[in-house]
N, C-alpha and C. Protein backbone atom coordinates (compact mmCIF):
# COMPACT_ATOMS: atom_id res chain seq x y z
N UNK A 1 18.81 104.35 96.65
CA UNK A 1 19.69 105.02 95.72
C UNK A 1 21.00 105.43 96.41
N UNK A 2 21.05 106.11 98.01
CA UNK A 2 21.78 106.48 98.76
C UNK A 2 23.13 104.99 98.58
N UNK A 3 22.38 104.13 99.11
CA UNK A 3 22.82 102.95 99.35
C UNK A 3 24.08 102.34 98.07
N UNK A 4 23.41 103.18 96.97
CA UNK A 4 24.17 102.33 95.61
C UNK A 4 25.45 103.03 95.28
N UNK A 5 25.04 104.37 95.80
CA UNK A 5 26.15 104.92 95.01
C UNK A 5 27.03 104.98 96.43
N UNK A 6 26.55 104.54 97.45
CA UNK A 6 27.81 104.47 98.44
C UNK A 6 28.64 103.20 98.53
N UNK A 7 27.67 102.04 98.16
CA UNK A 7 28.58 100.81 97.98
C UNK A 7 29.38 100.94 97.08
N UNK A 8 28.80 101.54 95.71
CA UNK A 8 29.89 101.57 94.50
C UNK A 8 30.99 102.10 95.07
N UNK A 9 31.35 103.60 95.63
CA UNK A 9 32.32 104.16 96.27
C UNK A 9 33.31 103.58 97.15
N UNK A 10 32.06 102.53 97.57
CA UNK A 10 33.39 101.77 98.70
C UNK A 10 33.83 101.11 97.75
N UNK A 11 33.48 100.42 96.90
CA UNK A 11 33.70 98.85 96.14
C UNK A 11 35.02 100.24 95.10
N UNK A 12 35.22 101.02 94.87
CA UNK A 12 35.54 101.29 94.07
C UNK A 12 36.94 101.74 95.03
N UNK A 13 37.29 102.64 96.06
CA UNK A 13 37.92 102.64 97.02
C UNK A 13 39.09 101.68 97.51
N UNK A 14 38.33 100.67 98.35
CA UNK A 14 38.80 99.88 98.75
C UNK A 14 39.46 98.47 97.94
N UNK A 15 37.95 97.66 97.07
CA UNK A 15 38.26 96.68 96.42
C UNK A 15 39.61 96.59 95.22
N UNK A 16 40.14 97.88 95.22
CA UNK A 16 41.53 97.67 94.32
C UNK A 16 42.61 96.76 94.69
N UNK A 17 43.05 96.18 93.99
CA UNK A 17 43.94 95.32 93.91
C UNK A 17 45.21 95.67 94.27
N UNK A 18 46.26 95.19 95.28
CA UNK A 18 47.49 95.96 95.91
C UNK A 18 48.59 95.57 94.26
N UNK A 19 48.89 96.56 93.59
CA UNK A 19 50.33 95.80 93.06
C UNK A 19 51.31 96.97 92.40
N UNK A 20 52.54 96.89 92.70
CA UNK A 20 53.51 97.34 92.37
C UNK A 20 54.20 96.93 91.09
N UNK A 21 54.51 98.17 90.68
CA UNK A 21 55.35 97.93 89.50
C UNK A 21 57.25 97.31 89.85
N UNK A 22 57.36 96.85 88.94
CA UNK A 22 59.06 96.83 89.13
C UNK A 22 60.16 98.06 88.94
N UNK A 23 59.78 98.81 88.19
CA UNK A 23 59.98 99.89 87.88
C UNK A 23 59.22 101.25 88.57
N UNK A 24 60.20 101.95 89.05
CA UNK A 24 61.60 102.82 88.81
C UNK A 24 62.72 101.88 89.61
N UNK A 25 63.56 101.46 89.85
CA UNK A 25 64.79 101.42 90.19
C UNK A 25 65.43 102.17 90.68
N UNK A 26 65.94 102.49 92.50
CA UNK A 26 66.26 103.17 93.19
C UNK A 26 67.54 102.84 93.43
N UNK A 27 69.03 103.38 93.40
CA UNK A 27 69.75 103.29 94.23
C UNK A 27 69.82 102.84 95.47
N UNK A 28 70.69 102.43 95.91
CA UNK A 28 71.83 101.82 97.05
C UNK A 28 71.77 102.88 97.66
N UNK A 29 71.02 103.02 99.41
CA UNK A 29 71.65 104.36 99.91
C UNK A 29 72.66 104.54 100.06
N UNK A 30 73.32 102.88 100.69
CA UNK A 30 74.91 102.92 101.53
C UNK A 30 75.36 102.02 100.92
N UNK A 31 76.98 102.05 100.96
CA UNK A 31 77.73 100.71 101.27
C UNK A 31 78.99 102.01 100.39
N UNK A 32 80.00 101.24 100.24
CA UNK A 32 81.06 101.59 99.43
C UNK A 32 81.19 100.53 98.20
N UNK A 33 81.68 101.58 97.06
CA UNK A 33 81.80 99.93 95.78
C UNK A 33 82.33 101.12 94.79
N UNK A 34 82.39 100.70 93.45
CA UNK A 34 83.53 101.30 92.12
C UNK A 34 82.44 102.36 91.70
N UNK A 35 82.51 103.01 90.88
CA UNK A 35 81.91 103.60 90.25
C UNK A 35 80.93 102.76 89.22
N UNK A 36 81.72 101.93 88.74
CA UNK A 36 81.38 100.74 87.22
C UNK A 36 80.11 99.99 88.03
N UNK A 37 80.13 99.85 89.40
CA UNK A 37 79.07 98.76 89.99
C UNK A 37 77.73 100.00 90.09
N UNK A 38 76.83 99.58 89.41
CA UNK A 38 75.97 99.98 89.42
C UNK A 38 74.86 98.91 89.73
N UNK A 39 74.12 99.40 91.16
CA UNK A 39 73.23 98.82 92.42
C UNK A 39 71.56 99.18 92.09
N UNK A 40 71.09 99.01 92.18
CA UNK A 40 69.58 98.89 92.35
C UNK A 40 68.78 98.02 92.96
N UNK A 41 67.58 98.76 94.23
CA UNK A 41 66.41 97.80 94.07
C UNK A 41 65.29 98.08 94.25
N UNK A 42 64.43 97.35 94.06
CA UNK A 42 62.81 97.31 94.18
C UNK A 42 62.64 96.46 94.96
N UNK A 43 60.72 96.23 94.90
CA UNK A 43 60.23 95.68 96.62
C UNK A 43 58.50 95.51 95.36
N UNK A 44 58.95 94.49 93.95
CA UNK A 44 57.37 94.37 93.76
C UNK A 44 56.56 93.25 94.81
N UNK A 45 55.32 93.77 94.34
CA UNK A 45 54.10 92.99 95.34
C UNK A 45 54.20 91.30 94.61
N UNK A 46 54.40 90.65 95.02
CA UNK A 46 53.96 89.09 94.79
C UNK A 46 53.38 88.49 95.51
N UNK A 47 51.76 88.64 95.41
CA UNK A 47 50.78 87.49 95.76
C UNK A 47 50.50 87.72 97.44
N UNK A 48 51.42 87.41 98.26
CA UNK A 48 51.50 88.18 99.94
C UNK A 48 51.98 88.56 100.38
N UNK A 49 53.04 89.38 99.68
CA UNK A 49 54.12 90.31 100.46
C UNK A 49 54.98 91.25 99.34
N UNK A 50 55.48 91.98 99.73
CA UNK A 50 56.48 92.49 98.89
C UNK A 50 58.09 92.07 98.92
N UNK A 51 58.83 91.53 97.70
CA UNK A 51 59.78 90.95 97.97
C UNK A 51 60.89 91.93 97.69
N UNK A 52 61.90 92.06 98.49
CA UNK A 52 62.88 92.91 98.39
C UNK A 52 63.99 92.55 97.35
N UNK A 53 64.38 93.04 96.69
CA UNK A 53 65.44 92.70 96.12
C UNK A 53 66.71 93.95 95.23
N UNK A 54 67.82 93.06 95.74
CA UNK A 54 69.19 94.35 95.11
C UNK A 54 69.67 93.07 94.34
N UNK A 55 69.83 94.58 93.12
CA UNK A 55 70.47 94.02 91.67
C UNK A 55 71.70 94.63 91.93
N UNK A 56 72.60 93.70 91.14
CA UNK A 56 74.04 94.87 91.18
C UNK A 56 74.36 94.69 89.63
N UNK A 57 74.96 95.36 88.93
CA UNK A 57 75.27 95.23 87.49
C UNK A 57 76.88 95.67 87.41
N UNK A 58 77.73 94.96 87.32
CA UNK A 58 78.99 94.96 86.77
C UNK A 58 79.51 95.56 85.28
N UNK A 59 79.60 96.73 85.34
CA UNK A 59 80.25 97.64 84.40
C UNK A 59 82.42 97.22 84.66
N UNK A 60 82.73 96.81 85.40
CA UNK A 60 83.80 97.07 85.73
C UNK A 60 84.68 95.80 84.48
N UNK A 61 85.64 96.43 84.99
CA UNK A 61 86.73 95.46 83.86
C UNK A 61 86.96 94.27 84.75
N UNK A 62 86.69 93.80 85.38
CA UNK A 62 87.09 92.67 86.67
C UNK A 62 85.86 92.15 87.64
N UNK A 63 86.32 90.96 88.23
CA UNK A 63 84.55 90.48 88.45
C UNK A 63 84.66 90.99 89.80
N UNK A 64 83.52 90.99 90.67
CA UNK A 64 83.20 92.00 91.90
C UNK A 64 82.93 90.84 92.92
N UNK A 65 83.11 91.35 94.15
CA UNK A 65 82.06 90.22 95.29
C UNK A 65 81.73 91.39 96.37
N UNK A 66 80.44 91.14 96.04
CA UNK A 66 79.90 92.26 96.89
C UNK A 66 79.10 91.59 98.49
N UNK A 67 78.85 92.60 99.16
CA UNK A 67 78.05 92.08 100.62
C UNK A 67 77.31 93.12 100.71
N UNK A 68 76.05 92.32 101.00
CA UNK A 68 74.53 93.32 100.85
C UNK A 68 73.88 93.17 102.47
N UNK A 69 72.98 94.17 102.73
CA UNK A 69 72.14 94.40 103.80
C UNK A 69 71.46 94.81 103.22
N UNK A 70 69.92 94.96 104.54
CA UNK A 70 69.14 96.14 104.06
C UNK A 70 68.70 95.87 105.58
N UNK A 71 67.68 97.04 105.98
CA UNK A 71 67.28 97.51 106.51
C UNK A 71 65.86 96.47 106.83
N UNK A 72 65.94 95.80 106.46
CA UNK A 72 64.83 95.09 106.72
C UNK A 72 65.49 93.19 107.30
N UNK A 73 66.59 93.54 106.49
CA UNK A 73 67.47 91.60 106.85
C UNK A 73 69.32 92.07 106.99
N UNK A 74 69.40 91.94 108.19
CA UNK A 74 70.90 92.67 108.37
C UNK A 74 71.81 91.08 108.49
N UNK A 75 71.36 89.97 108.11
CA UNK A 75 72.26 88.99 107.67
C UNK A 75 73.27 89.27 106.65
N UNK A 76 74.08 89.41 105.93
CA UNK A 76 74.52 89.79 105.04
C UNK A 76 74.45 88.67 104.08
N UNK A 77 74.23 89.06 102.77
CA UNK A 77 74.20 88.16 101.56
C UNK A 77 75.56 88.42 100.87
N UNK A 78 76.57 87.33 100.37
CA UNK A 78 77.32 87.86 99.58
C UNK A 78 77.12 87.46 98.09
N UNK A 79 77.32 88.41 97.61
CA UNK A 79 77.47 87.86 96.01
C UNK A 79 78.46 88.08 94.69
N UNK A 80 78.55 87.19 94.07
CA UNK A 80 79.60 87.30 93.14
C UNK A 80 78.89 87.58 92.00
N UNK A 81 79.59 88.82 91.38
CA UNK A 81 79.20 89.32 90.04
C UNK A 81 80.23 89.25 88.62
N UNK A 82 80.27 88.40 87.71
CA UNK A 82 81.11 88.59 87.27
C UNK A 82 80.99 89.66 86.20
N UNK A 83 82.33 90.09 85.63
CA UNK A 83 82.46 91.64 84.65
C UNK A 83 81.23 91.19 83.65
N UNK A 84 80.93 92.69 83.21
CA UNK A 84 79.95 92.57 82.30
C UNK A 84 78.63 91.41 82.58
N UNK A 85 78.51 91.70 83.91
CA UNK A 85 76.95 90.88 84.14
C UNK A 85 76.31 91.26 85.33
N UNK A 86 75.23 91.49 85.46
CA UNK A 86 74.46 91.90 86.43
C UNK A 86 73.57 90.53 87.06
N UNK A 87 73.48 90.38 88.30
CA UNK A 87 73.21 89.05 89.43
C UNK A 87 72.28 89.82 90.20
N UNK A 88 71.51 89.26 90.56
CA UNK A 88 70.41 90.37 92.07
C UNK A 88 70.00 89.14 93.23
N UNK A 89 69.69 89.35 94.49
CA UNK A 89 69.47 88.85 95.24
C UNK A 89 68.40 88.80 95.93
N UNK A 90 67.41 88.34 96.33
CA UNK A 90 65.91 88.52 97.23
C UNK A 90 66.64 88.63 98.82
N UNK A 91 66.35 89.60 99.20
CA UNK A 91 66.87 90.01 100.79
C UNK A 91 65.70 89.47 101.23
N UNK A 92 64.43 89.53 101.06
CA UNK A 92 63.51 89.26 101.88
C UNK A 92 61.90 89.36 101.13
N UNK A 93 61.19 87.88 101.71
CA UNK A 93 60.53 87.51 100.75
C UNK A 93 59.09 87.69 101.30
N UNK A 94 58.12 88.53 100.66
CA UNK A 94 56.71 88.51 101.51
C UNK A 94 56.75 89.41 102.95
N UNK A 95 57.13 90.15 102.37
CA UNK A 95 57.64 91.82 103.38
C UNK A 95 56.26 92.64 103.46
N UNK A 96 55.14 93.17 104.85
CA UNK A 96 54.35 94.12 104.45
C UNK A 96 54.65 95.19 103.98
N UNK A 97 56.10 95.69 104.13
CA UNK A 97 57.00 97.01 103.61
C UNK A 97 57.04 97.18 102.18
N UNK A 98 56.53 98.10 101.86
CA UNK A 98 57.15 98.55 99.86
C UNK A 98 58.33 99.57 99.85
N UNK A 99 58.67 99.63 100.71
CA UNK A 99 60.02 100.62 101.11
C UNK A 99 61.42 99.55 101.63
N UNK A 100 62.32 99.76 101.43
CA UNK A 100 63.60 99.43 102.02
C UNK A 100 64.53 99.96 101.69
N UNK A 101 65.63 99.99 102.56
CA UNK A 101 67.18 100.73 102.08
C UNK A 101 67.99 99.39 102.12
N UNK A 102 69.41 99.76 101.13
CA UNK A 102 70.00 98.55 101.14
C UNK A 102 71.47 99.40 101.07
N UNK A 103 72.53 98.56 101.82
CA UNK A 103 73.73 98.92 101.95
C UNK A 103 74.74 97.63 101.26
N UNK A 104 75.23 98.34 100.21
CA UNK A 104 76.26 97.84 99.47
C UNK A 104 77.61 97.40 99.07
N UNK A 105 78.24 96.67 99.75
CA UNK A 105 80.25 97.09 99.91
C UNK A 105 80.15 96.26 98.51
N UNK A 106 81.15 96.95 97.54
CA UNK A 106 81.76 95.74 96.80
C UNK A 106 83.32 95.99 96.55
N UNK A 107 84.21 95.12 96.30
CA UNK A 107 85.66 95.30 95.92
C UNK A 107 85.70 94.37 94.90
């Protein structure tokens, strides 16, 4: 009896399934950019890793080119956003991390 209700406990414990939502959407710690550029990212779980990724969304009257980091891939990505459209980028794919910071320049 000992036995059952301790396997259940483990099985119930452990055997959960790793997965992240996409949601909430965190801010950009760093970078400089407009007010109108509005940055976000997440880090959901896919299959063996967690994939990083920054969205940028173009509020501005004019199209943007931004340069991204993070804290996990300090290559820089650049990207072009044009007005009224939001573009996102995978910094890094199959990450054990569910955390990252990302630094943002855009002009």
């Amino acid at each position: 009896m000992l036995w059952t209700v301790l396997a259940s406990v483990s099985f119930a414990l452990f055997a959960q399934p790793i997965a992240v939502a996409d949601e909430p959407y965190v801010g950009a710690q760093g970078g400089q950019r407009p007010e109108c550029a509005k940055v976000r990212h997440h880090a959901p779980y896919r299959g063996y890793g967690f994939h990083h990724i920054v969205e940028v969304e173009n509020q501005c009257r004019k199209d943007l080119s931004c340069r991204i980091t993070t804290n996990t891939n300090s290559e820089p990505e650049q990207l072009e956003v044009p007005k009224g459209t939001a573009r996102s980028v995978t910094m890094f794919a199959g990450s054990p991390a569910s955390e990252f910071r990302s630094t943002v320049h855009c002009n």
